[in-house]
Protein backbone atom coordinates (compact mmCIF):
# COMPACT_ATOMS: atom_id res chain seq x y z
CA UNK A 1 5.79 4.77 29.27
CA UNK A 2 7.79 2.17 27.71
CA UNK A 3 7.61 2.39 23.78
CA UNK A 4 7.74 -0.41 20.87
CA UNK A 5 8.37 1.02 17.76
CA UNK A 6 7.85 -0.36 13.98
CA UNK A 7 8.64 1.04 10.84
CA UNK A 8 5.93 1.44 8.03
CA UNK A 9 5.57 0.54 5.34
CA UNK A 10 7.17 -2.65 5.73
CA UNK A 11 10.01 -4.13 3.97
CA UNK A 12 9.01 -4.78 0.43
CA UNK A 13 4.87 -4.64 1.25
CA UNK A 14 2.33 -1.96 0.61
CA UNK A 15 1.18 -0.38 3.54
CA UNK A 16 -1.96 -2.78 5.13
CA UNK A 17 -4.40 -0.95 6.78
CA UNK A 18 -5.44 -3.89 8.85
CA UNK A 19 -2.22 -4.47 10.26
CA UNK A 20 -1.23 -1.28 10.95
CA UNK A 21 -4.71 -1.09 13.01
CA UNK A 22 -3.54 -4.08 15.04
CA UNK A 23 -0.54 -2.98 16.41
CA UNK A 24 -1.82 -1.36 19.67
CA UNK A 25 -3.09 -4.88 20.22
CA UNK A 26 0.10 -6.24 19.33
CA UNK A 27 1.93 -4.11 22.26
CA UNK A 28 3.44 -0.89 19.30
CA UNK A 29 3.12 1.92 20.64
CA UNK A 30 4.98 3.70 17.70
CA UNK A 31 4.94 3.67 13.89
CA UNK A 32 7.68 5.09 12.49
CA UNK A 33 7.86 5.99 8.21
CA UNK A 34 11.62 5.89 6.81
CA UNK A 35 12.13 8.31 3.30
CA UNK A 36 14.76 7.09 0.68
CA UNK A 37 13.68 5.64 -2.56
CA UNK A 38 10.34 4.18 -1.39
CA UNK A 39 7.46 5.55 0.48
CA UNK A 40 7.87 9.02 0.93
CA UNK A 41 8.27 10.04 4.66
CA UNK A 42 4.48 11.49 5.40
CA UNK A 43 1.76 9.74 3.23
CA UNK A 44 2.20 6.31 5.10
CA UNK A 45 1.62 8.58 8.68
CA UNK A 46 -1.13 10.35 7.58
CA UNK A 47 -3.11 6.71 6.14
CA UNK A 48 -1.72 5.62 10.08
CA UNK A 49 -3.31 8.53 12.36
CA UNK A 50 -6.94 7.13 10.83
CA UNK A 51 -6.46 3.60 11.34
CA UNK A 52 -4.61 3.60 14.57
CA UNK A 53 -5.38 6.22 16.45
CA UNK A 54 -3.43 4.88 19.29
CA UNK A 55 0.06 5.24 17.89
CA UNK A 56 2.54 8.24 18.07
CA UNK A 57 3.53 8.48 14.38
CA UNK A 58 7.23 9.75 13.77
CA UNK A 59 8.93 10.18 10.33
CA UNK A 60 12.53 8.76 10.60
CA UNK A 61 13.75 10.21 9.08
CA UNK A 62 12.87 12.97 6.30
CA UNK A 63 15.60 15.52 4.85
CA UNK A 64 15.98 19.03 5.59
CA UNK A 65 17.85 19.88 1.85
CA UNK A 66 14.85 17.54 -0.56
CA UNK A 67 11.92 20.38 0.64
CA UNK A 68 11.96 23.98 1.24
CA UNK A 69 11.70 25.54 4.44
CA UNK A 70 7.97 26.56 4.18
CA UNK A 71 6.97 23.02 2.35
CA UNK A 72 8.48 21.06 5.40
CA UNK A 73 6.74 23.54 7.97
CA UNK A 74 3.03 23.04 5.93
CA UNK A 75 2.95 19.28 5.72
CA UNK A 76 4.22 18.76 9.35
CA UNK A 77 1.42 21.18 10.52
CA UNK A 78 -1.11 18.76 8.27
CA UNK A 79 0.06 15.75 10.37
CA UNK A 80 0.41 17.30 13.16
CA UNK A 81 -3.25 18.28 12.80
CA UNK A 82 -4.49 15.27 11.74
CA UNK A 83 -2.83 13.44 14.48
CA UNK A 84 -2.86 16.29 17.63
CA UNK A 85 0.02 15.59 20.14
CA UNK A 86 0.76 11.98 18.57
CA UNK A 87 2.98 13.53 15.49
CA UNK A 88 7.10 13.88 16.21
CA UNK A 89 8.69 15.15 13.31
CA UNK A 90 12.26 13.71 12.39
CA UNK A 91 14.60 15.58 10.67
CA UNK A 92 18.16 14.74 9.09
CA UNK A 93 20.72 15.77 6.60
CA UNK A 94 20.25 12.86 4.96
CA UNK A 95 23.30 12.03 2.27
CA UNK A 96 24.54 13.86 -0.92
CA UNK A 97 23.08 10.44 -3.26
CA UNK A 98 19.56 10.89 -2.08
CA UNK A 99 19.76 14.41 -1.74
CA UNK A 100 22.20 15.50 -5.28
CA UNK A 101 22.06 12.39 -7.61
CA UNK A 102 18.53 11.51 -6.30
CA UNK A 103 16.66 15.10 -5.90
CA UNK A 104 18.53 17.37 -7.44
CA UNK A 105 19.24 19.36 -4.35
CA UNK A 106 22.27 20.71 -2.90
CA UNK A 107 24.07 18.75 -0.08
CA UNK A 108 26.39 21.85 1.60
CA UNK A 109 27.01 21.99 5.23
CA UNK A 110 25.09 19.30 6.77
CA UNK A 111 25.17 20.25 10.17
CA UNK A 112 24.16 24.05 9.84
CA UNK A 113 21.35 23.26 7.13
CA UNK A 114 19.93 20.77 9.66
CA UNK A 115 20.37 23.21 12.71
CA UNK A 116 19.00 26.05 10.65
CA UNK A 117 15.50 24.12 9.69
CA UNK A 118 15.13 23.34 12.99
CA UNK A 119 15.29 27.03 14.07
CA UNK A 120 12.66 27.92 11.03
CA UNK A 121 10.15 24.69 11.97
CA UNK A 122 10.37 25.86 15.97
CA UNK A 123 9.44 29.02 14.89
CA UNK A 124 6.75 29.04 11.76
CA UNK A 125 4.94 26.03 13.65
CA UNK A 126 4.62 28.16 16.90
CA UNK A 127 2.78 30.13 14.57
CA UNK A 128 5.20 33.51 13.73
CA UNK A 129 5.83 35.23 10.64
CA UNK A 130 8.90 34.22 9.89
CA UNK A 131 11.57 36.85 8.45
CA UNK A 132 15.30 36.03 9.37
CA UNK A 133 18.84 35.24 7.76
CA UNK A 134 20.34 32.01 8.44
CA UNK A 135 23.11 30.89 7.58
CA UNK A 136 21.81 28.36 4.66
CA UNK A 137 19.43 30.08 3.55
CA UNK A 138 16.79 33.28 4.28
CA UNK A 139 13.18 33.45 4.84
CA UNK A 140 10.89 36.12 3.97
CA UNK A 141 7.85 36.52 5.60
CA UNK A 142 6.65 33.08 5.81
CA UNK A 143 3.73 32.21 8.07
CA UNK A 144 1.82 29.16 8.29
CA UNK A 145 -1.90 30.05 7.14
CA UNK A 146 -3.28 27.51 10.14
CA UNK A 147 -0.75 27.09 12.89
CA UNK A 148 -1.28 23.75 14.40
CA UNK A 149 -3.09 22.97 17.57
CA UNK A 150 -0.42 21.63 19.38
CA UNK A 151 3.23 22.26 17.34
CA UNK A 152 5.46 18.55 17.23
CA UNK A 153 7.89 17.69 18.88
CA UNK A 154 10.99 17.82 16.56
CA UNK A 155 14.09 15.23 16.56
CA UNK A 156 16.84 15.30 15.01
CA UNK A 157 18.99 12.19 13.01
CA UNK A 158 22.01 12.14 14.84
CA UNK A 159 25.34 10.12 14.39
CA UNK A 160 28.55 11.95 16.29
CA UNK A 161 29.14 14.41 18.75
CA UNK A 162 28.33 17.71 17.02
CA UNK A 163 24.56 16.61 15.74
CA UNK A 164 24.02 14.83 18.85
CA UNK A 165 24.56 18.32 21.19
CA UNK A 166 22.66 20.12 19.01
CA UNK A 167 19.62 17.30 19.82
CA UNK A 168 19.63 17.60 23.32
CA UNK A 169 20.38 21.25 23.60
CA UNK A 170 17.00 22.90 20.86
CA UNK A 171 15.54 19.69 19.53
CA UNK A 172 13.60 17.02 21.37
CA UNK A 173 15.11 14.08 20.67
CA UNK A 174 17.54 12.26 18.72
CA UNK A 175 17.38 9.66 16.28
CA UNK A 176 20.40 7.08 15.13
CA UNK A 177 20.59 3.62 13.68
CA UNK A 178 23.22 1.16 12.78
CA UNK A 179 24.40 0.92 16.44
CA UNK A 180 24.65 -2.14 18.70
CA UNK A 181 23.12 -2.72 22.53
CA UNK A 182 26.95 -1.18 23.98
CA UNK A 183 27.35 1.38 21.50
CA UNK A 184 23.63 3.03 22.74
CA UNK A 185 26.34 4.15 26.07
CA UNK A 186 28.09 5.98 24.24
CA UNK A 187 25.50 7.82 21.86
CA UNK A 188 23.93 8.13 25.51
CA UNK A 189 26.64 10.29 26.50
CA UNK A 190 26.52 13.08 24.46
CA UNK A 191 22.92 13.55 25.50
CA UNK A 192 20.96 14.59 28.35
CA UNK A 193 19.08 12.10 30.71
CA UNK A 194 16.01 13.25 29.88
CA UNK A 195 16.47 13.18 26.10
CA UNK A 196 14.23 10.74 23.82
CA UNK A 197 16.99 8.20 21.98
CA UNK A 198 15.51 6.69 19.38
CA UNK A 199 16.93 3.99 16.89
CA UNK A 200 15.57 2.30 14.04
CA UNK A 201 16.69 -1.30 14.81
CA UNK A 202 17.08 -4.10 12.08
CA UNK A 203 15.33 -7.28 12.49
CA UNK A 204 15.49 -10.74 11.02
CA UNK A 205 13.58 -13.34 12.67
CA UNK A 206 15.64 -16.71 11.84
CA UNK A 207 17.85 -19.22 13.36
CA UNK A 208 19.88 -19.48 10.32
CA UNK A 209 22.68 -17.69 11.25
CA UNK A 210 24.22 -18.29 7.91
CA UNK A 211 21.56 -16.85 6.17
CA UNK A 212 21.36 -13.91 7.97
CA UNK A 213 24.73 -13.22 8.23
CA UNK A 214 25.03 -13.43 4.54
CA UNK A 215 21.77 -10.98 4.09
CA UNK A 216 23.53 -8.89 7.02
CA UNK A 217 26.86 -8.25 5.23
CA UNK A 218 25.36 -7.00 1.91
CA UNK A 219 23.05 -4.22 4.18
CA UNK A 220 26.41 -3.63 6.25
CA UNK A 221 28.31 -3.43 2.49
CA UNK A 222 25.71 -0.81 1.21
CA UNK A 223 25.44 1.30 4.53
CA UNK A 224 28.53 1.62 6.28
CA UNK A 225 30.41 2.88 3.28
CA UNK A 226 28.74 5.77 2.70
CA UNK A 227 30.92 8.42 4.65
CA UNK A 228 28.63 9.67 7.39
CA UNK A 229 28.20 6.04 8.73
CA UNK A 230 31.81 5.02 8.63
CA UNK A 231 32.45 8.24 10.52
CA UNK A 232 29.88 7.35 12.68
CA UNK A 233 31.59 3.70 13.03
CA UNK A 234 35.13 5.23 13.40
CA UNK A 235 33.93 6.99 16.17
CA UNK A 236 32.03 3.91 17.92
CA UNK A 237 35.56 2.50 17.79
CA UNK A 238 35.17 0.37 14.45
CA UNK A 239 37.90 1.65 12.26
CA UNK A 240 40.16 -1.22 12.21
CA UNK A 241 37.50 -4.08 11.98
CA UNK A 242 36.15 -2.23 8.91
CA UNK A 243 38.92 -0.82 7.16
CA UNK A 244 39.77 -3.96 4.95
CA UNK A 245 35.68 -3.80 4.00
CA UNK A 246 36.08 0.10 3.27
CA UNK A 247 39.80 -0.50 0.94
CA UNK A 248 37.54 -3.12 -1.27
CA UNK A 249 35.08 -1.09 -1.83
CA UNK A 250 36.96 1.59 -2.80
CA UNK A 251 38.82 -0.99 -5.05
CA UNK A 252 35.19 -1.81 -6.73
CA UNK A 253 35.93 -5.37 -5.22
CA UNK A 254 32.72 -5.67 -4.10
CA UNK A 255 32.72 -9.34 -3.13
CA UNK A 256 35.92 -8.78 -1.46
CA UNK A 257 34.25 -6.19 0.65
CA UNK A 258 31.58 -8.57 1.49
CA UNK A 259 33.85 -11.19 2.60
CA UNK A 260 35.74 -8.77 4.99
CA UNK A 261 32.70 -8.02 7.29
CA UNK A 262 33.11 -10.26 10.49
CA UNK A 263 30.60 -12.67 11.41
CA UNK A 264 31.04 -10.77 15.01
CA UNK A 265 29.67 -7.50 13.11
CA UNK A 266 26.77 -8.80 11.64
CA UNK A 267 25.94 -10.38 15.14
CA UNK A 268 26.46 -6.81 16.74
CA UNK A 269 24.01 -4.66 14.73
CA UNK A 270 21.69 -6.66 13.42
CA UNK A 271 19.08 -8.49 15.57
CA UNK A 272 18.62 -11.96 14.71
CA UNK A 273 17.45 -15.44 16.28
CA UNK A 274 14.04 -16.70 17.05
CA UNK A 275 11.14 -14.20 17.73
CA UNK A 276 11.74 -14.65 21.83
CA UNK A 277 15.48 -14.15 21.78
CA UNK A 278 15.07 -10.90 19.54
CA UNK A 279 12.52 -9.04 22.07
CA UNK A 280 15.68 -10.16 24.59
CA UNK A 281 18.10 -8.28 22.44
CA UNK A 282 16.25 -5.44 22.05
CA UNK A 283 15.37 -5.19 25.59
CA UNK A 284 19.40 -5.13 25.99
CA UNK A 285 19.05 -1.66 23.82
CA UNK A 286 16.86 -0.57 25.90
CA UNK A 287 18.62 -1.03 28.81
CA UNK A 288 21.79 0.55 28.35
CA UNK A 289 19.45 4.07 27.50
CA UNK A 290 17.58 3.63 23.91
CA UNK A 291 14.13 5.30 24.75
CA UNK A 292 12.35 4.21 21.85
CA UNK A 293 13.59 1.06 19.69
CA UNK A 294 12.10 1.36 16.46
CA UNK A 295 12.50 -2.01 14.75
CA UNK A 296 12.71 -2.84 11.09
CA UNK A 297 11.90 -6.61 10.49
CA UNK A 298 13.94 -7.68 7.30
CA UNK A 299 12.22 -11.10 5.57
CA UNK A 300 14.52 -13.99 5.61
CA UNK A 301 12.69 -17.03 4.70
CA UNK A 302 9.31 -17.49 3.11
CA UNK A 303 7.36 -15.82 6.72
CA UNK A 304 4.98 -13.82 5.86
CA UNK A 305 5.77 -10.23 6.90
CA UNK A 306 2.15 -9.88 8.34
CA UNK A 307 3.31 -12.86 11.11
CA UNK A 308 6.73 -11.93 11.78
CA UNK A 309 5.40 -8.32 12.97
CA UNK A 310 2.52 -10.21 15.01
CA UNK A 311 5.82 -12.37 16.35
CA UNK A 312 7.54 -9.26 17.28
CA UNK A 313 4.79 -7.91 19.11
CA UNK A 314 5.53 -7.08 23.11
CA UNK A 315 1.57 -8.18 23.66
């Protein structure tokens, strides 16, 4: 089955029960929730499984250091109760701002704290008692009161090597983002065949290049700085075109930073045109091995959201 992804709530817009019922019609087969400083990751999915029974409903992701174990492991058996087979749950480390300066949390060793709570979550929400030492943290005892029907699939935010082995080897998937149509070869690589790749993709629907690029360089500014995703871009082979952005920032020179981001950039991971040649660009994703394109329209202009999602639409 070919799958056509959206992310919910979106940009800027309380969640619209009427349009989230239309997307089947629309040709989504996927809604997708996102968890920073908005909507939190579940609420929007659980509103979604009523209205549009149709869609698989995926949180994209939600972090494993902002909830305990045994909290993550009850409210992804509620969803994936209230929406049997149709609920994947997504998984990350997320970043030490959302996770310390945001949650008060603790952001220590990524990697195993993500591999760990996906050990716990394959295990509580097959329904065991959970007692076991890992190497983040312990459990005692824990066991879901109602184990759900049918336990979710589980996929894992995924950026390098490392994270991306660990998908394809005990997860079911992988998610990534910030990645353009000939970088999806070589996140392809590190996985298996038969793995689910699955990347939330931004959108602008707008022939004013200028505009967008100008919109596109201020996202690029506030993502690809933080560490993880200039790792990530080191290793899609991006050091050099980014490192005057990356020496202005750490300056403070944040309009300097700005103005170092390449047209060519902007053009490479963000989607952009009219509605027709953006369903051709993500079609190019899918080509060279994304499974599921999850795409995040960003308003340019004075569209309303409501049409440029009905523009997007494979129907």
């Amino acid at each position: 089955m070919e799958r056509w992804g959206i992310t919910i709530p979106y940009a800027g817009q309380v969640l619209d029960r009427e349009l989230v019922a239309e997307l089947p019609k629309l040709g989504y087969t996927d809604a997708w929730s996102a968890e920073v400083n908005g909507s939190d990751g579940f609420t929007p999915l659980a509103l979604a499984a009523g209205w549009a029974p149709e869609l698989r409903l995926g949180t994209a992701i939600v972090p494993v250091s902002t909830r305990g174990p045994g909290l993550l492991a009850m409210t992804a058996a509620t969803l994936a109760d209230l929406a049997p087979d149709r609920f994947v749950l997504g998984i990350g480390a997320s970043s030490p701002v959302i996770v310390e300066h945001w949650n008060a949390g603790e952001f220590v060793k990524p990697f195993a704290r993500t591999r760990d709570t996906l050990r716990f979550l394959r295990a509580a929400l097959a329904g065991e008692k959970v007692t076991a030492t890992y190497e983040t943290f312990d459990i005692k005892g824990f066991k879901l009161e109602r184990t759900p029907r049918i336990p979710p699939r589980i996929v894992l935010a995924a950026l390098r090597p490392r994270m991306l082995r660990l998908a394809a080897a005990e997860a079911d998937g992988a998610i990534t983002n910030w990645l353009s149509p000939e970088d999806v070869r070589k996140v392809r690589a590190e996985l298996n065949d038969d793995t689910e790749l699955i990347a939330r993709l931004f959108v602008v629907v707008s022939e004013d290049a200028d505009k967008v690029r100008a919109l596109g360089k201020r996202m690029i500014a506030a993502y690809l700085t933080v560490p993880v995703y200039a790792a990530f871009h080191d290793w899609l082979g991006r050091a050099e075109m980014l490192r005057p952005m990356h020496e202005a920032w750490a300056a403070n020179d944040r309009q300097a930073a700005l103005k170092a981001i390449p047209d060519e950039l902007v053009d490479q991971l963000i989607v952009h045109g009219d509605a027709a040649t953006c369903r051709a660009r993500i079609t190019e994703y899918v080509a060279n091995g994304l499974t599921t394109p999850v795409l995040a329209p960003i308003p340019a202009d004075e569209t309303p959201i409501a049409q440029i999602v009905r523009d997007l639409g494979t129907a």
